[in-house]
N, C-alpha and C. Protein backbone atom coordinates (compact mmCIF):
# COMPACT_ATOMS: atom_id res chain seq x y z
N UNK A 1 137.09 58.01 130.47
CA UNK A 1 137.45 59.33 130.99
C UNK A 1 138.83 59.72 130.44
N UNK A 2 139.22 61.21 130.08
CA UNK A 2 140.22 61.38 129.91
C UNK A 2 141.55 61.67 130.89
N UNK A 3 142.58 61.09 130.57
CA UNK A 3 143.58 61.33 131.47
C UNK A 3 144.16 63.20 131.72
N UNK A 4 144.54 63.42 133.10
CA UNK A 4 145.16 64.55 133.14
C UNK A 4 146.41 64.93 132.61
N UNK A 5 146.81 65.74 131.67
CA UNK A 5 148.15 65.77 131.17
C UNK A 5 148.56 67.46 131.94
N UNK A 6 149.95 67.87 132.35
CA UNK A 6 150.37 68.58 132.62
C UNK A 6 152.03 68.69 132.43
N UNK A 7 152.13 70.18 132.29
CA UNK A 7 153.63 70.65 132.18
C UNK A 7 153.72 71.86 132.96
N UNK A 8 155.04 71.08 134.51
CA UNK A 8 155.38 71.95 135.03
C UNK A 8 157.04 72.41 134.39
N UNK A 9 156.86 73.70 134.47
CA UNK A 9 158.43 74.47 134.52
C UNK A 9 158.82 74.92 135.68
N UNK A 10 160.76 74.75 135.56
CA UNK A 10 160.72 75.75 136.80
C UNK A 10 160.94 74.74 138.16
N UNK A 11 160.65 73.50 138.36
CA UNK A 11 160.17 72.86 139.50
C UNK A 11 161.23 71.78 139.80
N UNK A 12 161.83 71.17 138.59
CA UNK A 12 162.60 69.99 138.42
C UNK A 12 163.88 70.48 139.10
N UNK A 13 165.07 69.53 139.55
CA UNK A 13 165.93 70.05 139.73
C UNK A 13 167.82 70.16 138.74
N UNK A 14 167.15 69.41 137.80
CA UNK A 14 167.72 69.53 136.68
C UNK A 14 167.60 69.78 135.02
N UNK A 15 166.03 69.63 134.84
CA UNK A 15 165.40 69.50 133.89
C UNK A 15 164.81 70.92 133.46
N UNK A 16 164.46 72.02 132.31
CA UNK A 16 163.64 73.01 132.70
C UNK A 16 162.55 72.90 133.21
N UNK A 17 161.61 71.44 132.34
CA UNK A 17 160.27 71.22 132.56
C UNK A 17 160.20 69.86 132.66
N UNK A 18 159.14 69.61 132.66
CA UNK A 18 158.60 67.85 133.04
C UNK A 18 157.29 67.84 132.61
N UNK A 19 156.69 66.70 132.32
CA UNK A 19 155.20 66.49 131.61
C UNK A 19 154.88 64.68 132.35
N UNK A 20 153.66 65.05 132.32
CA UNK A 20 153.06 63.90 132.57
C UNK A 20 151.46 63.71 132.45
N UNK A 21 151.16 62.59 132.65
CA UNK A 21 149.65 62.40 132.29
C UNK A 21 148.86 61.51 133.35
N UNK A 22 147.96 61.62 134.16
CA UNK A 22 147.65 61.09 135.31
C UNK A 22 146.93 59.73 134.37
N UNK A 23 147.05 58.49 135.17
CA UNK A 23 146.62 57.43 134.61
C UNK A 23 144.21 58.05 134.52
N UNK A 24 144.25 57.43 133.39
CA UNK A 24 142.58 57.77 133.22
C UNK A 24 141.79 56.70 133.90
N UNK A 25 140.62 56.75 134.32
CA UNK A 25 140.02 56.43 134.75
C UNK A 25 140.04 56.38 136.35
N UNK A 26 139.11 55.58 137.04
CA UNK A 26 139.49 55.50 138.36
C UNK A 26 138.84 54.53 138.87
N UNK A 27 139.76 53.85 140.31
CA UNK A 27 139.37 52.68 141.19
C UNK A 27 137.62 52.70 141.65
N UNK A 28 137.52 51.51 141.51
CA UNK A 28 136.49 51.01 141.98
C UNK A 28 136.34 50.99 143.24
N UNK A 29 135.95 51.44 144.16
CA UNK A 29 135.74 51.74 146.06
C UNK A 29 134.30 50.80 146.38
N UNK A 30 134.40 50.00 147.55
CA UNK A 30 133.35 49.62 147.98
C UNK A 30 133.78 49.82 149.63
N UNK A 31 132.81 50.07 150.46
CA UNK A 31 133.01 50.32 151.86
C UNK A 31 131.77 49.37 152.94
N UNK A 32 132.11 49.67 154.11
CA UNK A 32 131.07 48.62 154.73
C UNK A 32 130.17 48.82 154.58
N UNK A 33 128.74 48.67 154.48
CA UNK A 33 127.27 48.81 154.09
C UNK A 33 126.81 47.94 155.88
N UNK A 34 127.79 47.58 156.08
CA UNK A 34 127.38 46.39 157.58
C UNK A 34 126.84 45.02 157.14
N UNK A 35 126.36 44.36 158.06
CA UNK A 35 126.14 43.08 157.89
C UNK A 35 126.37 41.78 156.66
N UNK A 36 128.13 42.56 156.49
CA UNK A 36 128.98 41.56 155.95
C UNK A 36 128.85 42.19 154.80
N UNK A 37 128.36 42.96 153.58
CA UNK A 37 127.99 43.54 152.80
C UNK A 37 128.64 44.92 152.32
N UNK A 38 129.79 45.35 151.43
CA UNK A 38 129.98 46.56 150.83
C UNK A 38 129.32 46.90 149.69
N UNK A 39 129.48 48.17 149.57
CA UNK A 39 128.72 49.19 149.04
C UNK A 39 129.15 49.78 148.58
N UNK A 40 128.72 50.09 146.86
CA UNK A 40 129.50 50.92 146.73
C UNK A 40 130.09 52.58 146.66
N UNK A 41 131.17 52.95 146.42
CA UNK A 41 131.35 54.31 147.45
C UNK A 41 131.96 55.36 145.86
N UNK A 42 131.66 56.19 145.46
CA UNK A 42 131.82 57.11 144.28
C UNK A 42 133.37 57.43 144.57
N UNK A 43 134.35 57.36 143.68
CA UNK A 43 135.68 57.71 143.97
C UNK A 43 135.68 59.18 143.44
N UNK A 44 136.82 60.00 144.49
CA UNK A 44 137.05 61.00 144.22
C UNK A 44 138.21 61.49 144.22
N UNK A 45 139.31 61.97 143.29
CA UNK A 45 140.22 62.05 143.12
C UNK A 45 141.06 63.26 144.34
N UNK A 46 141.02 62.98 145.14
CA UNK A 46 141.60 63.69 146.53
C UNK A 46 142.91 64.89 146.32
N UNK A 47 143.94 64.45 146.08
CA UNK A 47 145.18 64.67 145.82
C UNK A 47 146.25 64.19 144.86
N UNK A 48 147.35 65.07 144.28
CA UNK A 48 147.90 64.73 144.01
C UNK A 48 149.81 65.45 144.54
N UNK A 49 149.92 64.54 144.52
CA UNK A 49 151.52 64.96 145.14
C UNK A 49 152.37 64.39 144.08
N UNK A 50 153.50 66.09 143.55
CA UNK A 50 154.41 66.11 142.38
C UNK A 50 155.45 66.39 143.45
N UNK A 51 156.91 65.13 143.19
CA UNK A 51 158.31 65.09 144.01
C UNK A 51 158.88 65.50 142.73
N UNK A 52 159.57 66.39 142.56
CA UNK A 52 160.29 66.70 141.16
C UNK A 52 161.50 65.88 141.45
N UNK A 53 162.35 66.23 142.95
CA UNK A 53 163.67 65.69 143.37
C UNK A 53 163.78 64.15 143.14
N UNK A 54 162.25 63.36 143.20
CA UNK A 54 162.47 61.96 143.18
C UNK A 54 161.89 61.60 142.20
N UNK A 55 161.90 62.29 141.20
CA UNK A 55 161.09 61.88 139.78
C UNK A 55 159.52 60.98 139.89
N UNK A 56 159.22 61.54 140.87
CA UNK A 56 157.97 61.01 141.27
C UNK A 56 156.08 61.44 141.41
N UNK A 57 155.43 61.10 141.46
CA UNK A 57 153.56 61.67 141.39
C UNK A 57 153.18 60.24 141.93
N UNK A 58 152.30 60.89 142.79
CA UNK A 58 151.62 60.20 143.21
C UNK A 58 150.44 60.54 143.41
N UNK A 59 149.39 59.47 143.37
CA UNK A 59 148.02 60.15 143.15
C UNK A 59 146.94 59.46 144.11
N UNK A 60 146.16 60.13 145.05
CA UNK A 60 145.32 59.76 146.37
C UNK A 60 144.13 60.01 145.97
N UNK A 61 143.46 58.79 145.87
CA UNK A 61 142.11 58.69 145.30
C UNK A 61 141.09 58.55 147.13
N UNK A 62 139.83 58.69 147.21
CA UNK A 62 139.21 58.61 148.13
C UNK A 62 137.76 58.13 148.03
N UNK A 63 137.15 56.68 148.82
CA UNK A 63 135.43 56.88 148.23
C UNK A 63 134.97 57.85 149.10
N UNK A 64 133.57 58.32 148.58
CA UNK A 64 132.62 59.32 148.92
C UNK A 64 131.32 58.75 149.02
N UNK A 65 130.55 58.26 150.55
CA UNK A 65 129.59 57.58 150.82
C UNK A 65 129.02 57.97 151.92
N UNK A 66 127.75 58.35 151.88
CA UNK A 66 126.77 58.42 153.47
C UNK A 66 127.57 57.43 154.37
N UNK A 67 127.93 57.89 155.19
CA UNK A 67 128.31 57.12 156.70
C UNK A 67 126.84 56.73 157.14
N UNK A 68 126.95 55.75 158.28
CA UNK A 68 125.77 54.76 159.19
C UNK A 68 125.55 55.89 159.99
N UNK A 69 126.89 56.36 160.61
CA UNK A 69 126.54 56.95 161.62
C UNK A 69 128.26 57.65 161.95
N UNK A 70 128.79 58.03 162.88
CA UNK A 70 130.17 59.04 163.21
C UNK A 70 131.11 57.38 163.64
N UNK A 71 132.11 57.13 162.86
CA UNK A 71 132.56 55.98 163.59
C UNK A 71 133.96 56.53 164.11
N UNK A 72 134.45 55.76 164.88
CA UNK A 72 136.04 56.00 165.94
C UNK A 72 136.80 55.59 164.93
N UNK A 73 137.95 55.66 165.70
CA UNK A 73 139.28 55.79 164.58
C UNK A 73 139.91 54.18 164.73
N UNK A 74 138.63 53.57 165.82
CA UNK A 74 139.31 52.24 165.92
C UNK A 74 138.47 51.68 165.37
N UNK A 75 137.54 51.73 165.19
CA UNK A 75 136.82 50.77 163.86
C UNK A 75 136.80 51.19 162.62
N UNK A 76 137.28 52.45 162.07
CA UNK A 76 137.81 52.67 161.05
C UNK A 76 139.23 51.49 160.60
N UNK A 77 139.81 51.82 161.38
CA UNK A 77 140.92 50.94 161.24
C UNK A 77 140.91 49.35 160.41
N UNK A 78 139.53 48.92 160.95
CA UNK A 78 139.41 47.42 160.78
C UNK A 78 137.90 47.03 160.02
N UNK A 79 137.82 48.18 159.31
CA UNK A 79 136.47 48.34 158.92
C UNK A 79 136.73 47.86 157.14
N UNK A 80 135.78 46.75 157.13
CA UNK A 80 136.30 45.96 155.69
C UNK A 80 135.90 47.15 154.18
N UNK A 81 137.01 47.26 153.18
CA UNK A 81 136.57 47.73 152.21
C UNK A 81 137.20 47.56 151.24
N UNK A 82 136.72 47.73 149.73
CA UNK A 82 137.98 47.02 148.77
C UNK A 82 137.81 48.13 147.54
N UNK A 83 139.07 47.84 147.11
CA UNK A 83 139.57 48.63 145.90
C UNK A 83 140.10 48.12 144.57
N UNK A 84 139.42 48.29 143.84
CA UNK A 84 139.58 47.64 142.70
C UNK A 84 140.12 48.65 141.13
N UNK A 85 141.34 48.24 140.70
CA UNK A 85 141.85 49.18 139.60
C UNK A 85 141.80 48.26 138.45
């Protein structure tokens, strides 16, 4: 896959502009499937957050998978899943 490249102006607080290129490709997501077993979950590139002040990007990837069913925010919490870059 190709990486995202961009140039903001205007934004930095010393610089006119800034450039960068989002790393290519993307993490591997697996989520619970249940009975000890993940599954795997299609990643989707969620967000990205540009700090000009802290010379910083950061980038929030997310999997995308049929749920079992509506789960609480407390077994979310402790609900096994892995990520692989």
């Amino acid at each position: 896959a190709a990486s995202l490249a961009f140039r903001l102006d205007h934004v930095h607080p010393r610089r006119p502009h800034i450039e960068f290129r989002l790393p290519s490709g993307a993490p591997q997501i697996k989520v619970d499937g249940r009975n000890g077993k993940l599954v795997p979950a299609d990643p989707v590139l969620h967000h990205v957050v540009i700090e000009p002040d802290l010379d910083r990007v950061s980038v929030v990837w997310r999997g995308a998978a049929p749920a079992l069913r509506r789960y609480s925010l407390d077994e979310l919490a402790v609900m096994p899943l892995e990520v692989i870059w």
